[in-house]
C-alpha atoms as a PDB file:
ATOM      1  CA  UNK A   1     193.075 131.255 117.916  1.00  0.00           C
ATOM      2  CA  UNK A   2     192.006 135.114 117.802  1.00  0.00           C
ATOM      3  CA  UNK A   3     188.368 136.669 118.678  1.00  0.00           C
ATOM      4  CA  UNK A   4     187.641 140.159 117.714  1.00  0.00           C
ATOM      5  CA  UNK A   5     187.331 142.412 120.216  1.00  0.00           C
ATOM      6  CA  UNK A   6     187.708 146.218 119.412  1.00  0.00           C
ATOM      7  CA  UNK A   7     187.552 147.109 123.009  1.00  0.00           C
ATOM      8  CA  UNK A   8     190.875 145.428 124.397  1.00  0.00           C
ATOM      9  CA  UNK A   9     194.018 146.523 124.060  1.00  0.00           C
ATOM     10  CA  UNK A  10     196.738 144.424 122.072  1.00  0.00           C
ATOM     11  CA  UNK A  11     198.100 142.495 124.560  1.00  0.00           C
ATOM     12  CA  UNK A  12     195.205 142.285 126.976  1.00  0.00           C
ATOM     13  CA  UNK A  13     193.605 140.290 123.414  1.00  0.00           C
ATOM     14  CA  UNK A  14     196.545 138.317 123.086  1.00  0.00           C
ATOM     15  CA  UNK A  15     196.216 136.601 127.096  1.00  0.00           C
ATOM     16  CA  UNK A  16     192.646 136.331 126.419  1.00  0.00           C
ATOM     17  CA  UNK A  17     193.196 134.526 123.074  1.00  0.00           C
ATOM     18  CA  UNK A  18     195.746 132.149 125.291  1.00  0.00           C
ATOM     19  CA  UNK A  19     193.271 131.615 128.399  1.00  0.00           C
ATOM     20  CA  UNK A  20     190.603 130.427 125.268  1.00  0.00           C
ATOM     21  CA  UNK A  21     193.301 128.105 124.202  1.00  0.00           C
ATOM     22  CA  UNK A  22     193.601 126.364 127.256  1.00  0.00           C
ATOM     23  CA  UNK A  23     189.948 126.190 128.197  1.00  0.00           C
ATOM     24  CA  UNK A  24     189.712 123.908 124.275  1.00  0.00           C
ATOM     25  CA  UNK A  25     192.758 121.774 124.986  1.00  0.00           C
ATOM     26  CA  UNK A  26     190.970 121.128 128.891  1.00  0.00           C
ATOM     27  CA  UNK A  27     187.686 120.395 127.215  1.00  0.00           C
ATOM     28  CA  UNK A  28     189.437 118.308 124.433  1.00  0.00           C
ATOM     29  CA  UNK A  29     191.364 116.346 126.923  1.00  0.00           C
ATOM     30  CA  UNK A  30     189.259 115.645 129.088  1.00  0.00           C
ATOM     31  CA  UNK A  31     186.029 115.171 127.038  1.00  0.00           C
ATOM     32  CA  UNK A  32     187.775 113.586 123.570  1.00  0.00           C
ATOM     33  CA  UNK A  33     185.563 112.255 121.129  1.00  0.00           C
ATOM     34  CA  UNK A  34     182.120 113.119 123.403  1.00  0.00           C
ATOM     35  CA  UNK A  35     183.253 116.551 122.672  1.00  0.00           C
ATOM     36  CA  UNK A  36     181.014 118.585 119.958  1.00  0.00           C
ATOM     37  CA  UNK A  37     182.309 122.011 120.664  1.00  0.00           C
ATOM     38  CA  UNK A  38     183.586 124.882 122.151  1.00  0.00           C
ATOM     39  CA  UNK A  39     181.758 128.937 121.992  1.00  0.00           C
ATOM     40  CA  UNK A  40     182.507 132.024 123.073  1.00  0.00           C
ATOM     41  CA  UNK A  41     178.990 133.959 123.965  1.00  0.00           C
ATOM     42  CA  UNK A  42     178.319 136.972 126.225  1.00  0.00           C
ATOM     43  CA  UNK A  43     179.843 140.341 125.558  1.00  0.00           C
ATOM     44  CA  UNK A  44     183.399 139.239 124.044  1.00  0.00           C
ATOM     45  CA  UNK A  45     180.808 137.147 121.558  1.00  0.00           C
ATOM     46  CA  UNK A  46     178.646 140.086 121.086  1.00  0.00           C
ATOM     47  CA  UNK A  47     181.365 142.752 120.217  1.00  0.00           C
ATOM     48  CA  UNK A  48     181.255 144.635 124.047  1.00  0.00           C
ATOM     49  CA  UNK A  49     183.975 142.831 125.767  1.00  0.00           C
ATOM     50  CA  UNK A  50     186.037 145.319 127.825  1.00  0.00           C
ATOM     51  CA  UNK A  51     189.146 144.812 130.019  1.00  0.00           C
ATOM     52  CA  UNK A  52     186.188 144.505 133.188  1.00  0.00           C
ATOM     53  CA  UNK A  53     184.125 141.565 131.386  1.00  0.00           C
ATOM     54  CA  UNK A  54     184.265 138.006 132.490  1.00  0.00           C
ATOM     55  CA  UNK A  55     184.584 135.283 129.441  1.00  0.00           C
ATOM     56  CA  UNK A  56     181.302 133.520 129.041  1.00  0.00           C
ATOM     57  CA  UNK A  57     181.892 129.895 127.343  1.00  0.00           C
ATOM     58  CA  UNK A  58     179.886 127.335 126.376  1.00  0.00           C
ATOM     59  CA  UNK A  59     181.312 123.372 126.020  1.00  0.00           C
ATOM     60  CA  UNK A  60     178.623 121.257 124.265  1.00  0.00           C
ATOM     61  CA  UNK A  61     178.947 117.523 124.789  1.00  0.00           C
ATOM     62  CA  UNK A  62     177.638 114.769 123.148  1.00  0.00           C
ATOM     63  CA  UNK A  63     176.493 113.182 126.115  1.00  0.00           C
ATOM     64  CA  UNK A  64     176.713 113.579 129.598  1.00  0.00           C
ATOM     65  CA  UNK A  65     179.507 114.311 131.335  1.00  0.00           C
ATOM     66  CA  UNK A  66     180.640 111.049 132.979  1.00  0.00           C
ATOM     67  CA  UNK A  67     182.753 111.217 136.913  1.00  0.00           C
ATOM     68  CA  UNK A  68     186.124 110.869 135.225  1.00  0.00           C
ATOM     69  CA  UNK A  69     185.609 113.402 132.736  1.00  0.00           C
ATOM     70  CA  UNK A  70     184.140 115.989 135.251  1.00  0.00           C
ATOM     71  CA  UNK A  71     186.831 115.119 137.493  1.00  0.00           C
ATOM     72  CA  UNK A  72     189.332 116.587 134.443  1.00  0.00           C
ATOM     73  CA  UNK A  73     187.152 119.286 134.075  1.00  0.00           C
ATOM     74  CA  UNK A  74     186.742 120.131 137.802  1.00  0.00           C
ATOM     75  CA  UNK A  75     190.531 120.004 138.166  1.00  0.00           C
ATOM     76  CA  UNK A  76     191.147 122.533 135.633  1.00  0.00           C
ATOM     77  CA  UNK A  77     188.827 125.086 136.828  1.00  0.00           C
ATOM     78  CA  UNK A  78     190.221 124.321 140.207  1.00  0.00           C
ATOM     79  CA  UNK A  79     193.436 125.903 138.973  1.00  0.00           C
ATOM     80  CA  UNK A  80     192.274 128.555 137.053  1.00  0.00           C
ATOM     81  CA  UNK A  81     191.855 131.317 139.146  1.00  0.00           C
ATOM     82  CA  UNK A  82     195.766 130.634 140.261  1.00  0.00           C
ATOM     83  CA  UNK A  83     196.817 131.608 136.882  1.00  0.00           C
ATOM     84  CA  UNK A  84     198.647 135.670 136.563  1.00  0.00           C
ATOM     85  CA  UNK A  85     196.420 135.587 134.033  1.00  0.00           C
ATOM     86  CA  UNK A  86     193.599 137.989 134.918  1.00  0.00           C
ATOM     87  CA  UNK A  87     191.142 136.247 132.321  1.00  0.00           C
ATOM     88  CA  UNK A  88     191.638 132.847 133.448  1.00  0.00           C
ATOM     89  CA  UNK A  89     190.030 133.784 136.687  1.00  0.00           C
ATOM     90  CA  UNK A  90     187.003 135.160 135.434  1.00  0.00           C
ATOM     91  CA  UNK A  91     185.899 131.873 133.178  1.00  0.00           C
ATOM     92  CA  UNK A  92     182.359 131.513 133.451  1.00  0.00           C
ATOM     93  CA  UNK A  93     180.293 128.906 131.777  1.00  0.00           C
ATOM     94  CA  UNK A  94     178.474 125.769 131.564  1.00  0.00           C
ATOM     95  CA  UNK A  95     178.671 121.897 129.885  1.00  0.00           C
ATOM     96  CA  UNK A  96     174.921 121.000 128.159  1.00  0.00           C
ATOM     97  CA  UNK A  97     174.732 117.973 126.038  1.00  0.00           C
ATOM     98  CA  UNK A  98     173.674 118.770 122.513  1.00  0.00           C
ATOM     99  CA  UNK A  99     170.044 117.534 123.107  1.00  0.00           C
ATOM    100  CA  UNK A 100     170.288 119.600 126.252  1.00  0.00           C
ATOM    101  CA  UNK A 101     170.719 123.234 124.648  1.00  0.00           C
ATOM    102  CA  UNK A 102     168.683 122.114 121.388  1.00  0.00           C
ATOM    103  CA  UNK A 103     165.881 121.970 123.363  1.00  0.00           C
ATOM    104  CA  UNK A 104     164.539 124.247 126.354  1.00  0.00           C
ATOM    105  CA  UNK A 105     163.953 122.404 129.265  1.00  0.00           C
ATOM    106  CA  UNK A 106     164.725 123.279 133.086  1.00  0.00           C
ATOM    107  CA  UNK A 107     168.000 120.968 133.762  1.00  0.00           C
ATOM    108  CA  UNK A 108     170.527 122.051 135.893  1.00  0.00           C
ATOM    109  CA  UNK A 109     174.185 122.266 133.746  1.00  0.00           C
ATOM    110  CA  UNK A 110     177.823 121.374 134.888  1.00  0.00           C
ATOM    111  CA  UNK A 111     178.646 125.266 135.965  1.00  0.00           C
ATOM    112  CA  UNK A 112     181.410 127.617 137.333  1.00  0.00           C
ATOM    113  CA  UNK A 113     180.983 130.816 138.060  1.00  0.00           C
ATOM    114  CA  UNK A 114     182.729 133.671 137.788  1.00  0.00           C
ATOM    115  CA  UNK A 115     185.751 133.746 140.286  1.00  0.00           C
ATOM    116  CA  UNK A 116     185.118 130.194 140.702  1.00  0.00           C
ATOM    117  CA  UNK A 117     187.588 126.998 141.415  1.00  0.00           C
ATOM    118  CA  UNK A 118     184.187 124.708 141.958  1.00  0.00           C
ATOM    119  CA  UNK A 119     181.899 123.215 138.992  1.00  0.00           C
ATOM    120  CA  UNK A 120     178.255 123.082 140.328  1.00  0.00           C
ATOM    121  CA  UNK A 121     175.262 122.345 138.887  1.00  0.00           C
ATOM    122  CA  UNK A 122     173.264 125.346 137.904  1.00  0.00           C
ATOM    123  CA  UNK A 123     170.073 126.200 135.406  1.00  0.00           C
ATOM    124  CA  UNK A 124     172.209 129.489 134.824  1.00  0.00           C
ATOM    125  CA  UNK A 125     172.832 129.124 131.384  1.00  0.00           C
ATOM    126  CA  UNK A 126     169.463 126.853 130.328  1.00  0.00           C
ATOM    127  CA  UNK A 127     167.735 130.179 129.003  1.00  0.00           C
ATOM    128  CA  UNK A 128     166.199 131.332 126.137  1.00  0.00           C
ATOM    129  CA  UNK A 129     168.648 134.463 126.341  1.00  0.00           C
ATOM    130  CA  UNK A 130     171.880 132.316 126.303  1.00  0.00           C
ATOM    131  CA  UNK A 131     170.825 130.117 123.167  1.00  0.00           C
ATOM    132  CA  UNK A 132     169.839 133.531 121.269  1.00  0.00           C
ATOM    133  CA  UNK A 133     173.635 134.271 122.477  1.00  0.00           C
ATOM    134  CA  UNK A 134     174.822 131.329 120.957  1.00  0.00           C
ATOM    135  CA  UNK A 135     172.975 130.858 117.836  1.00  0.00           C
ATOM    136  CA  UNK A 136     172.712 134.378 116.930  1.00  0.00           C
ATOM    137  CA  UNK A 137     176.530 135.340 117.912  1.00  0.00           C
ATOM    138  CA  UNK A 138     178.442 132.579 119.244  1.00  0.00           C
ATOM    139  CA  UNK A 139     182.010 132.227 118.345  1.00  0.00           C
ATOM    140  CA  UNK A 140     183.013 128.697 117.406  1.00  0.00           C
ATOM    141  CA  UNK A 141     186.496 128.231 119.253  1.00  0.00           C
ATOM    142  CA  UNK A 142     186.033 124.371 117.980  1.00  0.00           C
ATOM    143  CA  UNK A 143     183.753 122.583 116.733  1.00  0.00           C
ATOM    144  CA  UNK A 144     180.606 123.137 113.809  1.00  0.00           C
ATOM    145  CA  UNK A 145     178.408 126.964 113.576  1.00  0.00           C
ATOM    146  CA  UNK A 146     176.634 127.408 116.477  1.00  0.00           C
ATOM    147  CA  UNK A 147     173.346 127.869 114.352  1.00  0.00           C
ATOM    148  CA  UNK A 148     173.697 123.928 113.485  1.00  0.00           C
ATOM    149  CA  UNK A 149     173.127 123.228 117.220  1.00  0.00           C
ATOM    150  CA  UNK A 150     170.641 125.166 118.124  1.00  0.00           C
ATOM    151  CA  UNK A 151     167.069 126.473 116.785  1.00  0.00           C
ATOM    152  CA  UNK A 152     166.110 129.523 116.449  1.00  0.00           C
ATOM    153  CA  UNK A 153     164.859 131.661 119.553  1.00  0.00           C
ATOM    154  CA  UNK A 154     161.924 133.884 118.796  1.00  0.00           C
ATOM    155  CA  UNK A 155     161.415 137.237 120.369  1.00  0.00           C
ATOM    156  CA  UNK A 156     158.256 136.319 122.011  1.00  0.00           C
ATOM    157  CA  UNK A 157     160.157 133.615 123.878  1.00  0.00           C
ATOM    158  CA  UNK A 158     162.876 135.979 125.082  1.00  0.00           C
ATOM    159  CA  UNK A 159     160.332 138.370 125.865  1.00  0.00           C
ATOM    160  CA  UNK A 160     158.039 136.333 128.189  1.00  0.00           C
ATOM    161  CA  UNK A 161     161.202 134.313 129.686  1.00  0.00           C
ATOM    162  CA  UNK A 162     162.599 138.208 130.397  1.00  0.00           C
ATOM    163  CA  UNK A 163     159.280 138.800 132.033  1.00  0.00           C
ATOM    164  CA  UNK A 164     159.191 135.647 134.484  1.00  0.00           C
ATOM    165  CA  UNK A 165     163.058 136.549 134.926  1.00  0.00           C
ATOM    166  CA  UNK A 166     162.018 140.429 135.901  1.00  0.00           C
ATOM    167  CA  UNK A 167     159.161 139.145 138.394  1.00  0.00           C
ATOM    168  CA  UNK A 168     161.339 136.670 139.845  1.00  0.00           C
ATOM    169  CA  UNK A 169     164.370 139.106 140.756  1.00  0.00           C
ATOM    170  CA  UNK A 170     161.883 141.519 141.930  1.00  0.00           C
ATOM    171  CA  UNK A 171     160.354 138.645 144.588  1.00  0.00           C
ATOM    172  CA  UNK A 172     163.699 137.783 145.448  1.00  0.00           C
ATOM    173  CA  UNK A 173     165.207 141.632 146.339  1.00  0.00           C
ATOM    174  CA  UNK A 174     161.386 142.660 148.185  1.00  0.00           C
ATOM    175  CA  UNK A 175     162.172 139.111 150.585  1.00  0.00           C
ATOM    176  CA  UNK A 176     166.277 139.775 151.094  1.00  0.00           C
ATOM    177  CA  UNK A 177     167.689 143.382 149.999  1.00  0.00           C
ATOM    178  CA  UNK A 178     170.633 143.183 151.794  1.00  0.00           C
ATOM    179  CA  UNK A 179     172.872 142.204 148.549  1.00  0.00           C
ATOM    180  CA  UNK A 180     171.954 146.053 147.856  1.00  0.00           C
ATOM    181  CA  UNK A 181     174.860 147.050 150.572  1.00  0.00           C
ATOM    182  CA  UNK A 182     177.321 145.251 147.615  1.00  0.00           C
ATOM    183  CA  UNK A 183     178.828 148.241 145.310  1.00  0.00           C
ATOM    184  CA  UNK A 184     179.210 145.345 142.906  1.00  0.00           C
ATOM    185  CA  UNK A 185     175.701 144.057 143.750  1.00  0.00           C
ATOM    186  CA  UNK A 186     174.100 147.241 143.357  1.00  0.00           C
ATOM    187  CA  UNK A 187     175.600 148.091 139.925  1.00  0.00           C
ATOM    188  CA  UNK A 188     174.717 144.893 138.605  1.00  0.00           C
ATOM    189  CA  UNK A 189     171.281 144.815 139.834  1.00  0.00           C
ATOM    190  CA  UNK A 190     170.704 148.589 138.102  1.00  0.00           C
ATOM    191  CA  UNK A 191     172.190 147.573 134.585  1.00  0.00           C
ATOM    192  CA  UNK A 192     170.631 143.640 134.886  1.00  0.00           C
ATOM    193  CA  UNK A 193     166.896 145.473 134.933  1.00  0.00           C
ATOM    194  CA  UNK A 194     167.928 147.747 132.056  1.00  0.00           C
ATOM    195  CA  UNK A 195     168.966 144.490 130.241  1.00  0.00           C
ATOM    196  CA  UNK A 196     166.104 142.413 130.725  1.00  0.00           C
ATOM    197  CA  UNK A 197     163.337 145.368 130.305  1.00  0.00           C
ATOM    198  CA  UNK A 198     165.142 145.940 127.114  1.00  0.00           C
ATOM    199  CA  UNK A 199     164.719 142.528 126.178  1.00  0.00           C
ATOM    200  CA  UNK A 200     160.934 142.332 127.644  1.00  0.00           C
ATOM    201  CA  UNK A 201     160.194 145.240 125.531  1.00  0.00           C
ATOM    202  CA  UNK A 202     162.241 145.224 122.284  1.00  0.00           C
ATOM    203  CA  UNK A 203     162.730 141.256 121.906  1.00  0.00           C
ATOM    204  CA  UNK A 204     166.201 140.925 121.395  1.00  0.00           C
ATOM    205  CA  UNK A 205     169.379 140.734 123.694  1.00  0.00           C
ATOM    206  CA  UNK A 206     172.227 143.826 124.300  1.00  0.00           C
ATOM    207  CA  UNK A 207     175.337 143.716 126.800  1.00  0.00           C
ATOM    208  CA  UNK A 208     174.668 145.663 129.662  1.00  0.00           C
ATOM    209  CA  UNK A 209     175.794 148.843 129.130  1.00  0.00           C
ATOM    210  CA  UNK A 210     174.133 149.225 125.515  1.00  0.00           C
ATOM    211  CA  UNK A 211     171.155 148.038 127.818  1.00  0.00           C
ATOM    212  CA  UNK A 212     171.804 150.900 130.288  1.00  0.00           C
ATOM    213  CA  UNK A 213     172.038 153.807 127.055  1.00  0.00           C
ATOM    214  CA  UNK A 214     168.583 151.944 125.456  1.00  0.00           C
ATOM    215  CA  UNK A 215     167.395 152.510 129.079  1.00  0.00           C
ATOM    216  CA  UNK A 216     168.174 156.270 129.299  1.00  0.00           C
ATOM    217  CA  UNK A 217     166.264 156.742 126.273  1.00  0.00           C
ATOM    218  CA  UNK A 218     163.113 154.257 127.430  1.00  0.00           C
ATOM    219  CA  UNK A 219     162.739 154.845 130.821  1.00  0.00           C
ATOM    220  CA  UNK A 220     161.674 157.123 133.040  1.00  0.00           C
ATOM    221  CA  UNK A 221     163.579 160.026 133.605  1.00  0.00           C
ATOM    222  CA  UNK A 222     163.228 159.617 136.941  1.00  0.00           C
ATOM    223  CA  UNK A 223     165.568 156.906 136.785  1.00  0.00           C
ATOM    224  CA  UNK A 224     168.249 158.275 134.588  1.00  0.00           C
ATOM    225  CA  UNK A 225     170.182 159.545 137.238  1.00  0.00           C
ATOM    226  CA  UNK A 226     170.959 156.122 138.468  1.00  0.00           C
ATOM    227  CA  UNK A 227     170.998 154.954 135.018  1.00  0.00           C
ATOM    228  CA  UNK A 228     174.162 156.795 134.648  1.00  0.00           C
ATOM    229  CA  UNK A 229     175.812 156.581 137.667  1.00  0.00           C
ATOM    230  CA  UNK A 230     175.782 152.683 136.898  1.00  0.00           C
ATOM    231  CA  UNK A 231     177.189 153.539 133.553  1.00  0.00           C
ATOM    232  CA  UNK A 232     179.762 155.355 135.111  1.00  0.00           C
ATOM    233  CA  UNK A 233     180.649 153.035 137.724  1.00  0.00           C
ATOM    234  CA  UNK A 234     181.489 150.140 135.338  1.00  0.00           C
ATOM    235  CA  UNK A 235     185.579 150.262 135.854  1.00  0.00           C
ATOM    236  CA  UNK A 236     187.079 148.102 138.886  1.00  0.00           C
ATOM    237  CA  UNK A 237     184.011 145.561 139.286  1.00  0.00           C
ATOM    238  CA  UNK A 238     186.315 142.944 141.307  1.00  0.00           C
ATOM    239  CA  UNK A 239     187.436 146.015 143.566  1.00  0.00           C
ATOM    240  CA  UNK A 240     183.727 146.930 144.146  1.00  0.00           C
ATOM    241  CA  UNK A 241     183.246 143.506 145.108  1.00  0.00           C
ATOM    242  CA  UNK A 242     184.558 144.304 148.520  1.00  0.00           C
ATOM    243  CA  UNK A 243     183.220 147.490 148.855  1.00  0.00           C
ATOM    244  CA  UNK A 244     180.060 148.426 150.095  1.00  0.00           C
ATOM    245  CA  UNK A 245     177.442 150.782 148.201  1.00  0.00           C
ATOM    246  CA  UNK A 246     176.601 153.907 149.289  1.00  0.00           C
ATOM    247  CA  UNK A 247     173.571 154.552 150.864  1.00  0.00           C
ATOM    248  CA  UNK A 248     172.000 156.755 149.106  1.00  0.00           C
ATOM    249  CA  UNK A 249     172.466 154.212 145.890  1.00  0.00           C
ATOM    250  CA  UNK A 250     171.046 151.434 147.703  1.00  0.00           C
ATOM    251  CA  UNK A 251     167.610 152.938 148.917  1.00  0.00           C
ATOM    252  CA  UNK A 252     167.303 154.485 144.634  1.00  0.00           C
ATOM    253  CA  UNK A 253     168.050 151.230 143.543  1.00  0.00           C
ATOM    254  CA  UNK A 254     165.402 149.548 145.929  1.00  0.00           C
ATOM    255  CA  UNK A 255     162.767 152.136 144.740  1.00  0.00           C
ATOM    256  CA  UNK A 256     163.814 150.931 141.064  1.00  0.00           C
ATOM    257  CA  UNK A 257     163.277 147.619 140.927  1.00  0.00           C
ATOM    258  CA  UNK A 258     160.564 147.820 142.963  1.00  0.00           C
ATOM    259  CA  UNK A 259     158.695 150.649 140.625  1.00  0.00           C
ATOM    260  CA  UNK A 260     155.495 149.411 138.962  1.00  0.00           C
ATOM    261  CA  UNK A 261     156.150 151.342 135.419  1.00  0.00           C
ATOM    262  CA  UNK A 262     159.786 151.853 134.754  1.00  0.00           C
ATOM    263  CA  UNK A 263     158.970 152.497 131.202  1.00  0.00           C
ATOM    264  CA  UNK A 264     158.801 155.870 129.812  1.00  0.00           C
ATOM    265  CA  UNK A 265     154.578 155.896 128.395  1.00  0.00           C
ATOM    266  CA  UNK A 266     154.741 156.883 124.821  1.00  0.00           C
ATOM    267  CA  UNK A 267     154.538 161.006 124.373  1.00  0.00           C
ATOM    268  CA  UNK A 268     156.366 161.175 127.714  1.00  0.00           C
ATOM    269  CA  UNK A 269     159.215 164.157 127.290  1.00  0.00           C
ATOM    270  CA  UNK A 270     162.698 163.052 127.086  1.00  0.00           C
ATOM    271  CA  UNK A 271     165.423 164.455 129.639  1.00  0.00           C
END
C-alpha cells in the first residue's frame, strides 16, 4: 500500500508504507473476521506528515477485543519499537469497536503510545477531534470509507470539547508545571494550545504547526515570539525528549497557558 505524503522523502515513504503493512497483517491476524478496518489519521492523514511525526492509526473492531486477540496485539507492539525501522517505533493508536467510535461516549480504548511496547487502556483517542480526523480525512489502509463508520462531527462539538480540553490542561500545568523543564514538553505544550484555540475558535481541526502559523496571525503578539520559536524548534523531537528546556522558555510558556485572553480582540494591530 502507498499514502500520500508530499513531505517525506522517497524512501523515508517507502519504510513508512512497509511499517503500515505490518501494522494490517498484525491487526488481520490477530483480529480475523472481528476485524472492520484499518485508518491512517493525524498529520500523515491530513497531508502534514514530516520525517519528525509519529503514525497515528486507528483499528476498528467489530467487537471487543477478547484476551487472546489482545495478547496478539500486545505482542506485536511489544516488538515494534525493536524494529531499524524509525516509524515502527513511533506507532500510536487505539482499538474502538464500531459502536464505540460511532458514538461519543467516555470509554477507555485498547492504546499504545508513542514510543510504546505496552497496550493500555486510554480515553486518548475517544474525542470529538479524532472522529472529525477520521471521518473527514482518514485513510482506509483496509477495510470500508471511514465516513460509513462514523457520523458527522459538528463544529460546535469540536469547539466546546476544545474548550473543556483547554480548561483542563490549564488545571493540570497551574497544579504540576514541572513537565515545563521537558524541551519536548515545552514545545508541545506551546503548539497543543495553538491547536486547540484554533479549533475553539474556528471549529475545525489543523496539524500543529498550521495551528502555530493560524496562531501568529490570531493571537496576541505578545505571544508570537514563542509562537515561533516552537515553530522553529520542530526538528529532533525524540532528541529533545532528553533534553531539558531552557529557562527562559519555560517561565513564557507558563505565562501562556496561563493568560486569560490569548486571542488577538478584533481591530488589534498585527505584528
Amino acid at each position: 500500500m502507498e499514502i500520500s505524503a508530499p513531505l517525506l522523502p522517497a524512501p523515508a515513504r517507502a519504510a513508512l508504507d512497509g511499517v503500515l503493512a505490518d501494522l494490517v497483517d498484525a491487526a488481520r491476524s490477530a483480529l480475523g473476521g472481528d476485524l472492520v478496518g484499518c485508518y491512517l489519521v493525524g498529520s500523515f492523514a491530513m497531508g502534514a506528515g514530516d520525517v519528525y511525526s509519529d503514525v497515528d492509526f486507528l483499528v476498528i473492531t467489530r467487537t471487543d477485543v477478547t484476551s487472546v486477540q489482545e495478547a496478539a496485539l500486545a505482542d506485536f507492539h511489544s516488538r515494534m519499537p525493536d524494529s531499524p525501522v524509525g516509524w515502527a517505533r513511533h506507532l500510536e493508536g487505539s482499538y474502538p469497536t464500531v459502536a464505540e467510535i460511532r458514538a461519543l461516549t467516555g470509554s477507555a480504548w485498547l492504546y499504545v503510545d508513542n514510543g510504546s511496547r505496552v497496550l493500555e487502556r486510554s480515553r486518548h483517542d475517544n474525542s470529538a477531534h479524532a472522529r472529525w480526523i477520521l471521518r473527514s480525512h482518514g485513510i482506509a489502509l483496509f477495510g470500508p470509507e471511514p465516513a460509513t463508520l462514523v457520523d458527522p462531527v459538528t463544529a460546535h462539538e469540536l469547539r466546546t470539547e476544545a474548550g473543556t480540553t483547554l480548561e483542563s490542561w490549564r488545571a493540570e500545568l497551574r497544579q504540576d508545571p514541572s513537565g515545563l523543564a521537558n524541551a519536548w514538553q515545552q514545545q508541545h505544550t506551546v503548539l497543543g494550545f495553538c491547536r486547540i484555540l484554533c479549533t475553539r475558535e474556528t471549529g475545525h481541526v489543523v496539524p500543529k504547526l498550521p495551528a502555530g502559523r493560524w496562531a501568529l496571525d490570531a493571537l496576541d503578539p505578545r505571544w508570537h515570539p514563542l509562537i515561533r520559536r516552537a515553530i522553529a524548534d520542530r526538528p529532533d523531537p525524540w532528541g529533545r525528549v532528553c533534553r531539558q528546556a531552557a529557562p527562559d522558555l519555560i517561565a513564557q510558556t507558563r505565562d501562556f497557558v496561563a493568560a486569560d485572553r490569548l486571542v488577538r480582540m478584533p481591530g488589534a494591530a498585527r505584528s
